[in-house]
N, C-alpha and C. Protein backbone atom coordinates (compact mmCIF):
# COMPACT_ATOMS: atom_id res chain seq x y z
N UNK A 1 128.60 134.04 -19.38
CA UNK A 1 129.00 134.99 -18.36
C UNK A 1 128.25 134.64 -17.08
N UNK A 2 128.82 134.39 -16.04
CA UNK A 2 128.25 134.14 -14.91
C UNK A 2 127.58 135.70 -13.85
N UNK A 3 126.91 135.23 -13.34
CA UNK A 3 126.58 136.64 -12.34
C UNK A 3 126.30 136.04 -11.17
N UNK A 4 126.49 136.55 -9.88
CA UNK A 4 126.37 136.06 -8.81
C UNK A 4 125.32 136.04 -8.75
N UNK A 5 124.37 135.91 -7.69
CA UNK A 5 122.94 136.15 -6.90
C UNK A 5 122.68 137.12 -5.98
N UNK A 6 123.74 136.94 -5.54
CA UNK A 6 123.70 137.85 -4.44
C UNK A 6 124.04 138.98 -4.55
N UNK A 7 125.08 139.28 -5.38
CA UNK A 7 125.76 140.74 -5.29
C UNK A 7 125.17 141.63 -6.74
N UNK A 8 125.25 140.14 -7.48
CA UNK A 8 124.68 140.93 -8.94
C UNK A 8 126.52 141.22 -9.78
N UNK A 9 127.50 140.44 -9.10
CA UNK A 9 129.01 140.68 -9.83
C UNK A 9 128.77 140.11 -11.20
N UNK A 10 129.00 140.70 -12.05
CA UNK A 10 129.58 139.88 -13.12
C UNK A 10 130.67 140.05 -14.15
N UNK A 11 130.81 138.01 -14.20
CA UNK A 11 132.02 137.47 -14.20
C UNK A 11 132.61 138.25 -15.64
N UNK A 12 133.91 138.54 -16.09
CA UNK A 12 134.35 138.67 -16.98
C UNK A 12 134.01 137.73 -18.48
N UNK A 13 133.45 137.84 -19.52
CA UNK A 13 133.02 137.15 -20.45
C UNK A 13 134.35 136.67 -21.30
N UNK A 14 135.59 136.98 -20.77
CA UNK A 14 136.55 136.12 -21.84
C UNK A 14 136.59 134.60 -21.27
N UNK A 15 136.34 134.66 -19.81
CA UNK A 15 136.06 132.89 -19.52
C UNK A 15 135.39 131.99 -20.37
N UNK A 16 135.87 130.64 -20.50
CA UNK A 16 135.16 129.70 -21.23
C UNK A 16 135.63 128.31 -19.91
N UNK A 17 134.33 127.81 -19.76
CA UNK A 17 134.46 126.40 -19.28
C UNK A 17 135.36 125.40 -19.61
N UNK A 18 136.01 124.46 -19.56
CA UNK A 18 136.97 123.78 -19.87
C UNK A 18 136.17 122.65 -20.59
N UNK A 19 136.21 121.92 -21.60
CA UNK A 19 135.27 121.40 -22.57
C UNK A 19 135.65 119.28 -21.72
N UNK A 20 136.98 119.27 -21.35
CA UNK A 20 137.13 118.13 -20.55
C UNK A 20 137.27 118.80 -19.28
N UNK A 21 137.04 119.22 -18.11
CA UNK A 21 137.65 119.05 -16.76
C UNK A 21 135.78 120.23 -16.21
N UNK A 22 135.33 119.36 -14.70
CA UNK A 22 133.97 119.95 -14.55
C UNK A 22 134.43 121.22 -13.71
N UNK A 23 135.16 121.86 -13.35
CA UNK A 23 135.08 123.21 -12.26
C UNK A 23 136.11 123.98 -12.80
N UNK A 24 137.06 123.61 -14.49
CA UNK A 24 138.20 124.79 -14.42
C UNK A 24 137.72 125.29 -16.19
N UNK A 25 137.67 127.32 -15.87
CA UNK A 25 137.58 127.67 -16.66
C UNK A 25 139.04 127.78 -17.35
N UNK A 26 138.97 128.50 -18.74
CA UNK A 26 140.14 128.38 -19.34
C UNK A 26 139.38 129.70 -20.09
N UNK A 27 140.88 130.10 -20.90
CA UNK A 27 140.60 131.51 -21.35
C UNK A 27 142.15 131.81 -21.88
N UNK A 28 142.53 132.82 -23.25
CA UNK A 28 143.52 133.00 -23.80
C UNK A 28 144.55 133.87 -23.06
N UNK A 29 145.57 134.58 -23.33
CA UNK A 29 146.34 135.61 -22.27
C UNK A 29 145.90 137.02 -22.70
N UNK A 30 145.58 136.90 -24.33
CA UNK A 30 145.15 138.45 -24.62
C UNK A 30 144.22 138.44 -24.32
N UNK A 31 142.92 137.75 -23.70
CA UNK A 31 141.70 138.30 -23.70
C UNK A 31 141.91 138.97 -22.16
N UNK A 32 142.70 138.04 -21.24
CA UNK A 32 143.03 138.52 -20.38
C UNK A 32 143.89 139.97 -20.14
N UNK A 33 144.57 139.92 -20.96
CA UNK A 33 145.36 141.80 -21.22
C UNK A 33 144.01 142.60 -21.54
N UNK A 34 143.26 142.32 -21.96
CA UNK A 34 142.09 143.05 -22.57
C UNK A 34 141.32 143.60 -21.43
N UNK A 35 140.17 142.29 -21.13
CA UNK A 35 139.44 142.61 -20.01
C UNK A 35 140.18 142.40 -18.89
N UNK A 36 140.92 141.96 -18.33
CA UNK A 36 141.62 142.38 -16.78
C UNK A 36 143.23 142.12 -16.90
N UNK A 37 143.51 143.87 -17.22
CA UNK A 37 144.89 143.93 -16.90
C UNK A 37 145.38 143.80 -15.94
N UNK A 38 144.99 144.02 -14.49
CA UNK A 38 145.35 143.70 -13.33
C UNK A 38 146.02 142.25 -12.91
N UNK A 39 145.36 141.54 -13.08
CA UNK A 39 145.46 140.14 -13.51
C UNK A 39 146.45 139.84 -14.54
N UNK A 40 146.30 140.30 -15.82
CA UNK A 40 147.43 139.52 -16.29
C UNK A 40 148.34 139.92 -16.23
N UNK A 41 148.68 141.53 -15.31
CA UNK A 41 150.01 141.68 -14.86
C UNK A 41 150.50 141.28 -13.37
N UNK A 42 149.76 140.73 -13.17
CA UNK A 42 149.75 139.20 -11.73
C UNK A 42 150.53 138.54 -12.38
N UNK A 43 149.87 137.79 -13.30
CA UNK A 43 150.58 136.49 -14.00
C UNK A 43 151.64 136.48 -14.52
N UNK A 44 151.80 137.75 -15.23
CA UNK A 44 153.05 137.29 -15.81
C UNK A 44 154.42 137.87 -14.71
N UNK A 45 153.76 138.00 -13.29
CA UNK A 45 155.12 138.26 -12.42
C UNK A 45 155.36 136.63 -11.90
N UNK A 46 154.48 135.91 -11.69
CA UNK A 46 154.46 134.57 -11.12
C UNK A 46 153.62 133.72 -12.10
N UNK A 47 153.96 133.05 -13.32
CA UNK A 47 152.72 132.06 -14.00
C UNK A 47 152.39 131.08 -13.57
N UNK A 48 153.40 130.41 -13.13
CA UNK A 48 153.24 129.38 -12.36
C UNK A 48 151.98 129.22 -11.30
N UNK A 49 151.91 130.32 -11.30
CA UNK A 49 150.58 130.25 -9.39
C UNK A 49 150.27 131.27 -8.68
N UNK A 50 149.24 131.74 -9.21
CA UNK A 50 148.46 133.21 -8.55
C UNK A 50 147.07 133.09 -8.07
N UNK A 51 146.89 133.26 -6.83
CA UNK A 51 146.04 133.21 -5.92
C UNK A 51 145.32 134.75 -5.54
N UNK A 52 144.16 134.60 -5.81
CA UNK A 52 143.45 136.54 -5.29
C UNK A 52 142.71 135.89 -4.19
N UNK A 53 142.84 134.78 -3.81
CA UNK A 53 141.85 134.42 -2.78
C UNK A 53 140.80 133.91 -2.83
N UNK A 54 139.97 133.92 -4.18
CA UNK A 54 138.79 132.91 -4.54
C UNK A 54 139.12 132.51 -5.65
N UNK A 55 139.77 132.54 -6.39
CA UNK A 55 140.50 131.60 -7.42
C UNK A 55 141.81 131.43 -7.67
N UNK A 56 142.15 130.11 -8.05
CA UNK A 56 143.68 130.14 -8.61
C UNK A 56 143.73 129.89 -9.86
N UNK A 57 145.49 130.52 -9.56
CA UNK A 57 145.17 130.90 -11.44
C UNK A 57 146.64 130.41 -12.10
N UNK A 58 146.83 129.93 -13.15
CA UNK A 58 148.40 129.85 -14.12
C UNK A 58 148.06 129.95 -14.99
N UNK A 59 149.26 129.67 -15.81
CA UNK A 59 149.19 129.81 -17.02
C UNK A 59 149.83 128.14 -17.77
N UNK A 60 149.19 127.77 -18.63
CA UNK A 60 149.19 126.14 -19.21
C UNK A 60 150.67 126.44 -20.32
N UNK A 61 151.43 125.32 -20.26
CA UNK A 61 152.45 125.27 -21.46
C UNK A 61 151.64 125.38 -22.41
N UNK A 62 150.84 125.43 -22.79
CA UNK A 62 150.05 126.21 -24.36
C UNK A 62 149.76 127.74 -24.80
N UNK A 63 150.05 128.32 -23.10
CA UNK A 63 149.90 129.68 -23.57
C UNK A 63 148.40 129.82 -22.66
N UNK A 64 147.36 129.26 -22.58
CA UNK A 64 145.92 129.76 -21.98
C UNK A 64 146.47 129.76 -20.44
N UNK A 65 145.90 130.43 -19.68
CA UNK A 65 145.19 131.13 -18.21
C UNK A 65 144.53 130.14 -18.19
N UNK A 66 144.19 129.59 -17.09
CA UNK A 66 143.67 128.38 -16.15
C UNK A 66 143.11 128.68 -15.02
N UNK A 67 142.66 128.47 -14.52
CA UNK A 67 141.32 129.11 -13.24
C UNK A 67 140.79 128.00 -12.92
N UNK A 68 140.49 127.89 -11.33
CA UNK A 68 140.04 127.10 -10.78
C UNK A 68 139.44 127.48 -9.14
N UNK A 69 138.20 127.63 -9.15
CA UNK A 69 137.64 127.70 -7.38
C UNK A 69 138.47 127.33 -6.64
N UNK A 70 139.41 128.04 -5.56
CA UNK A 70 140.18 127.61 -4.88
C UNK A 70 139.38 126.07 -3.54
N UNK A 71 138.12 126.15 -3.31
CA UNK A 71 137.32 125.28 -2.82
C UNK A 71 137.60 123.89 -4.09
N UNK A 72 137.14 124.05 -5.06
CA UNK A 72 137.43 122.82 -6.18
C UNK A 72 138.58 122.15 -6.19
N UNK A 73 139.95 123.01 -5.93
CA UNK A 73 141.62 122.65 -6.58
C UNK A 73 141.44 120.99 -5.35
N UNK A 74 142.65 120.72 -5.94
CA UNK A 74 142.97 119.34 -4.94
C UNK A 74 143.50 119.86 -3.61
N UNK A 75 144.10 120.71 -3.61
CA UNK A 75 144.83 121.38 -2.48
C UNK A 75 144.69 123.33 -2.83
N UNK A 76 144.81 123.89 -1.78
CA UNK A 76 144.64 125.39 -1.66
C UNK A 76 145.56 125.85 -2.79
N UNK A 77 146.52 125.49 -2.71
CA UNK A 77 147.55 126.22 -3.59
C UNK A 77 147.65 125.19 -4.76
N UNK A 78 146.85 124.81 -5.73
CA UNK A 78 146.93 124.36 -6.70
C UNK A 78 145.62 124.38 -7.91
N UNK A 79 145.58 124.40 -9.34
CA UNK A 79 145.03 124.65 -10.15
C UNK A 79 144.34 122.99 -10.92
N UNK A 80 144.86 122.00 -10.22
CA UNK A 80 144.03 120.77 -10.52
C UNK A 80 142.93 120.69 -9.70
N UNK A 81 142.25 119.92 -10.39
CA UNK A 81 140.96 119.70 -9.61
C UNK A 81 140.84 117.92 -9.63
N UNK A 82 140.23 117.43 -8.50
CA UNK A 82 140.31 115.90 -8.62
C UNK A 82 139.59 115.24 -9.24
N UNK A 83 140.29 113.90 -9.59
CA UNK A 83 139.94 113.11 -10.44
C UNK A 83 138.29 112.57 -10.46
N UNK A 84 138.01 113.08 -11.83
CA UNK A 84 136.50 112.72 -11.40
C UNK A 84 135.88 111.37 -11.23
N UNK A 85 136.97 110.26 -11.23
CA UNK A 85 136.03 109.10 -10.21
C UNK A 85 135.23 109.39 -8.77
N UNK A 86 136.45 110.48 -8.13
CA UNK A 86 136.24 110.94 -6.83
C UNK A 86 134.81 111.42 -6.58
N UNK A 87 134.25 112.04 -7.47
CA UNK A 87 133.13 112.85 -7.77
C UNK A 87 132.25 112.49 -8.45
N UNK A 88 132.26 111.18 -8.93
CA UNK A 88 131.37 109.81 -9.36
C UNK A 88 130.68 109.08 -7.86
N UNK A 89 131.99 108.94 -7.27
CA UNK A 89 131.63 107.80 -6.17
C UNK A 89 131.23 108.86 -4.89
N UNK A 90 131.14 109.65 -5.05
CA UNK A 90 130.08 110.69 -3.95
C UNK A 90 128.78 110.33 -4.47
N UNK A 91 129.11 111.38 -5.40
CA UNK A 91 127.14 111.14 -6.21
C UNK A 91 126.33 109.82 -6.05
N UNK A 92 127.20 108.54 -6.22
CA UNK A 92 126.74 107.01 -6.02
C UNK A 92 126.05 107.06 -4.96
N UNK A 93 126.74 107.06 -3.59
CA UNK A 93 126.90 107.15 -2.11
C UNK A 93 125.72 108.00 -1.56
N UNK A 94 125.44 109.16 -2.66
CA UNK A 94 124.08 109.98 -2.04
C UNK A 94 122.89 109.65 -3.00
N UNK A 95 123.23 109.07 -3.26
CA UNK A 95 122.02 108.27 -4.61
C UNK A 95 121.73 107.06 -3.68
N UNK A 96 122.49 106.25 -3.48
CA UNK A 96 122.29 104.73 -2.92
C UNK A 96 121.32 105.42 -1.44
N UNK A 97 122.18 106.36 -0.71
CA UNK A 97 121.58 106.79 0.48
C UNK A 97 119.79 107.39 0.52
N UNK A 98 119.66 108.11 -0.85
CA UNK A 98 118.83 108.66 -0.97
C UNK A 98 117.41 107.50 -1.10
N UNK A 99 117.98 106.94 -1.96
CA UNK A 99 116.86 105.40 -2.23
C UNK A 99 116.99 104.72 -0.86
N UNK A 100 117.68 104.45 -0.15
CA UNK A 100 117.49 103.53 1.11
C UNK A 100 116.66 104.43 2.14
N UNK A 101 116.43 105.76 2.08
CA UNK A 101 115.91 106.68 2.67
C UNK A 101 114.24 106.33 2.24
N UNK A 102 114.22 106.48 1.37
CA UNK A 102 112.60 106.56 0.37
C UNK A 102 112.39 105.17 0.43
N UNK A 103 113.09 103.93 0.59
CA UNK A 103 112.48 103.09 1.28
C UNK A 103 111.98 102.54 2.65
N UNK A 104 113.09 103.23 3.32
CA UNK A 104 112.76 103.23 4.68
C UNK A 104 111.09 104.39 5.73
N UNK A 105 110.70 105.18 4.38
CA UNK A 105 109.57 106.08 4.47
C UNK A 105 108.40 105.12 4.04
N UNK A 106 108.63 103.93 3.28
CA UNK A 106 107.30 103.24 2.95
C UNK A 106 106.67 102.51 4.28
């Protein structure tokens, strides 16, 4: 269960992290009828693609709710998140930078 810092919100506990993908939770539809009916009577007017403004949300041909930081998705209105080479070759780039830094301090 996540909790903010700042506000002290906390997140609904039917979320589960996605076991392959790093920024999208996943979660069943009844847990969602359960703890937030609001929501899953969002979804099932549009499954395809529901937006509250800090997350987006569908629903997967398997049946699970899909969530994703609208900051994370590939684009605003979408529930992928990019390919994590993309997010390999950052980390590289501030690694390589970071060491050419700490040598340039000797």
């Amino acid at each position: 269960m996540r909790v903010c810092p700042k506000c002290g919100h906390r997140d609904s506990p039917c979320w589960r992290s996605a076991w392959h993908k790093r920024f999208t939770d996943v979660t069943r539809q009844d847990d969602v009828k359960l703890f937030e009916p609001e929501l899953f009577k969002r979804l099932q007017e549009s499954p395809n693609f529901y937006s509250d403004g800090l997350y987006n949300y569908k629903i997967s041909k398997h049946g699970y709710v899909i969530r994703i930081l609208k900051e994370h998705a590939v684009n605003p209105n979408s529930c992928e998140e990019p390919h994590r080479e993309i997010w390999r070759l950052k980390l590289e780039q501030d690694l390589n930078q970071r060491r050419l830094f700490e040598e340039t301090k000797k």
